[in-house]
Structure formats: C-alpha cells, structure tokens
Protein backbone atom coordinates (compact mmCIF):
# COMPACT_ATOMS: atom_id res chain seq x y z
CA UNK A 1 0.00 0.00 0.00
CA UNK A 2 1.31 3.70 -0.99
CA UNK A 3 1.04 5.89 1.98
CA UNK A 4 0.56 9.46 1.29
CA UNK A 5 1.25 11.84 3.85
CA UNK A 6 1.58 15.40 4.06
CA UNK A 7 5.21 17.24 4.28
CA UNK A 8 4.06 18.47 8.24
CA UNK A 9 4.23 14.80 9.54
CA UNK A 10 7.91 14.42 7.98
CA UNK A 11 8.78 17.91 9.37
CA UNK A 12 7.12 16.84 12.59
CA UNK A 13 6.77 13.23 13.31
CA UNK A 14 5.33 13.59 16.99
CA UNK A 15 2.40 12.13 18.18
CA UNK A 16 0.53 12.85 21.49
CA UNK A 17 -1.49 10.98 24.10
CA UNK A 18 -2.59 12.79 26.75
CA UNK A 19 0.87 12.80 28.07
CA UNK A 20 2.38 10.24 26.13
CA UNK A 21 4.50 11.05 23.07
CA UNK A 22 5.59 9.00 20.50
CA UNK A 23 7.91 9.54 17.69
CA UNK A 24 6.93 8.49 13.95
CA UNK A 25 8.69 7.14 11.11
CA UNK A 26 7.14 7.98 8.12
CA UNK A 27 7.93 6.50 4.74
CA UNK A 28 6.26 7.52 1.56
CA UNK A 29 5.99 7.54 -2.16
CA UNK A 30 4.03 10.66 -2.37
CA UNK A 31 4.06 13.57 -0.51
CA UNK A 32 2.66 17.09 -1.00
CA UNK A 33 2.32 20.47 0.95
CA UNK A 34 -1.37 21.11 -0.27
CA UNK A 35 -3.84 19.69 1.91
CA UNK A 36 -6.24 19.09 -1.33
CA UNK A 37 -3.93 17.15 -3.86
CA UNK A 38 -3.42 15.00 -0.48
CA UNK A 39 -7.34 14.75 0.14
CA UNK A 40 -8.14 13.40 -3.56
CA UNK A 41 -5.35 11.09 -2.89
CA UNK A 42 -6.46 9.39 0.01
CA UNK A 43 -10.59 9.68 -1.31
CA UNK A 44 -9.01 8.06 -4.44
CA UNK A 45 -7.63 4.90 -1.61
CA UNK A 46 -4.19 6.18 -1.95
CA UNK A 47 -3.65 5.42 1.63
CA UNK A 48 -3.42 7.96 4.68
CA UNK A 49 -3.45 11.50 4.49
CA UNK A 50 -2.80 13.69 7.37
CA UNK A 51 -5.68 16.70 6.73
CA UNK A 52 -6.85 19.80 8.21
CA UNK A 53 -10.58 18.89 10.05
CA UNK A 54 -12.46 21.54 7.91
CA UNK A 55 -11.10 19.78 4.97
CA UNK A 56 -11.96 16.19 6.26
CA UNK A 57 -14.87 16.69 7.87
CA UNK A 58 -17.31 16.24 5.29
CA UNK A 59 -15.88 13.35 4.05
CA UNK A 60 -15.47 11.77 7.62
CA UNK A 61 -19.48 12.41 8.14
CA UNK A 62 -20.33 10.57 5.27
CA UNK A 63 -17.94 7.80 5.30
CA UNK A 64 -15.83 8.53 2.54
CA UNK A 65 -12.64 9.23 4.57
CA UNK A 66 -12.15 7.04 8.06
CA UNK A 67 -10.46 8.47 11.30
CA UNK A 68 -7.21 6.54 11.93
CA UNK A 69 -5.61 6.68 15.47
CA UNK A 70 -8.18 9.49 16.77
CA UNK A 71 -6.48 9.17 20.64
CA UNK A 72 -3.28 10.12 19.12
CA UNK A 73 -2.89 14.20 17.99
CA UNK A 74 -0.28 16.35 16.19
CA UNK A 75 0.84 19.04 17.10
CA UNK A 76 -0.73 22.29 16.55
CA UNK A 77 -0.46 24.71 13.75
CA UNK A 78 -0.43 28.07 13.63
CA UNK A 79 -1.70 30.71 11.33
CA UNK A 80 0.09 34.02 11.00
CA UNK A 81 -0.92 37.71 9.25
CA UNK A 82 1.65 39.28 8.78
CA UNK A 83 1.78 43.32 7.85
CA UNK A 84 4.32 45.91 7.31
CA UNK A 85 3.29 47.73 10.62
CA UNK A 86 0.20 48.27 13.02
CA UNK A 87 1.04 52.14 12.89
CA UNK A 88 -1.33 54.03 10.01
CA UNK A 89 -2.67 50.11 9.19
CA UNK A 90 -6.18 50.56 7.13
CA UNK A 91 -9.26 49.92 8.68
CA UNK A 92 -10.26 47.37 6.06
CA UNK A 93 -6.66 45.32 7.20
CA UNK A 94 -7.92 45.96 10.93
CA UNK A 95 -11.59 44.41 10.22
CA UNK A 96 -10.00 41.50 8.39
CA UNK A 97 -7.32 40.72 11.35
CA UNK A 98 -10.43 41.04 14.02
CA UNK A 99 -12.29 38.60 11.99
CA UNK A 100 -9.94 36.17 11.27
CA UNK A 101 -8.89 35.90 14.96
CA UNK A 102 -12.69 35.31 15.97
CA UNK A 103 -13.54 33.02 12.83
CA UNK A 104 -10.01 30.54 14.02
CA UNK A 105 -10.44 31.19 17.44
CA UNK A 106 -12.21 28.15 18.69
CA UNK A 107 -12.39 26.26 15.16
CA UNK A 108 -10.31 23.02 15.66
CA UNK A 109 -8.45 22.27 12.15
C-alpha cells in the first residue's frame, strides 16, 4: 500500500497521548504540501493523508474518509498575518485581522 502523507508529519513526526509522546517514522511515495492534492489522494484509496478537520470533515461524516488513530494528535499549527506595521494600518486590514482571529479562534483544524 502507498502511503501518502503530508510534508508536516515528515517535518514533525510527533504524536501525542494525553501525556504520552511518541515519535513516527514515516515513509512515503508521495508527498505534497497542499492539503487538497493530499485529500483526492487518500478519497481516491491512496492510503493515509494527514488533513486539516475543515477539509476532512465532510468526508469523515459521510464515510468517505475514516479516522485513523483518533487518541493520538499532532501538534498544533499556527496561522500568521503578517503586515508591514500596526502604525497608520487601514481599517479594512484591521476588520480582516479582528475577523480572522474570531472566525479561528475556537475552530479546531
């Protein structure tokens, strides 16, 4: 079986338990840093894919895509804006930082 994984896992091959960590070896024939190519890949059975939930969740509801190892997690990503500086910054830049810090706020990904 071809597993398909995405570049994070290789970057970061740490798993956690509650307080138990484990280290991962991952070996792959295909890997990808877009979350999408890596979603058709696994929909298409091209093994596991590590995805962002508001990509998989769909596909988890309707049993297209199954959780594998759900006690285990990743570590967290971030999201960063970044700007030249929050002196004279537009108000349209302000209203788009204020959203996106309520919209990801308590989203899991």
């Amino acid at each position: 079986m071809r597993r398909w994984v995405v570049d994070f896992l290789k970057l970061h091959p740490q798993l956690s338990r509650g307080e138990e960590r484990t280290q991962v070896s991952v070996a792959s024939h295909f890997s990808a840093n877009e979350a999408t190519a890596l979603l058709c890949a696994a929909l298409a059975g091209g093994g596991i894919a590590l995805q962002p939930t508001y990509l998989a969740n769909p596909y988890l509801q309707d049993g297209s895509l199954q959780l594998v190892l759900p006690q285990w997690k990743v570590p967290d990503m971030a999201i960063y804006a970044l700007y030249p500086s929050r002196k004279h910054l537009s108000p349209a830049v302000w209203a788009l930082l204020n959203f996106l810090v309520q919209r990801f706020a308590n989203t899991p990904w």
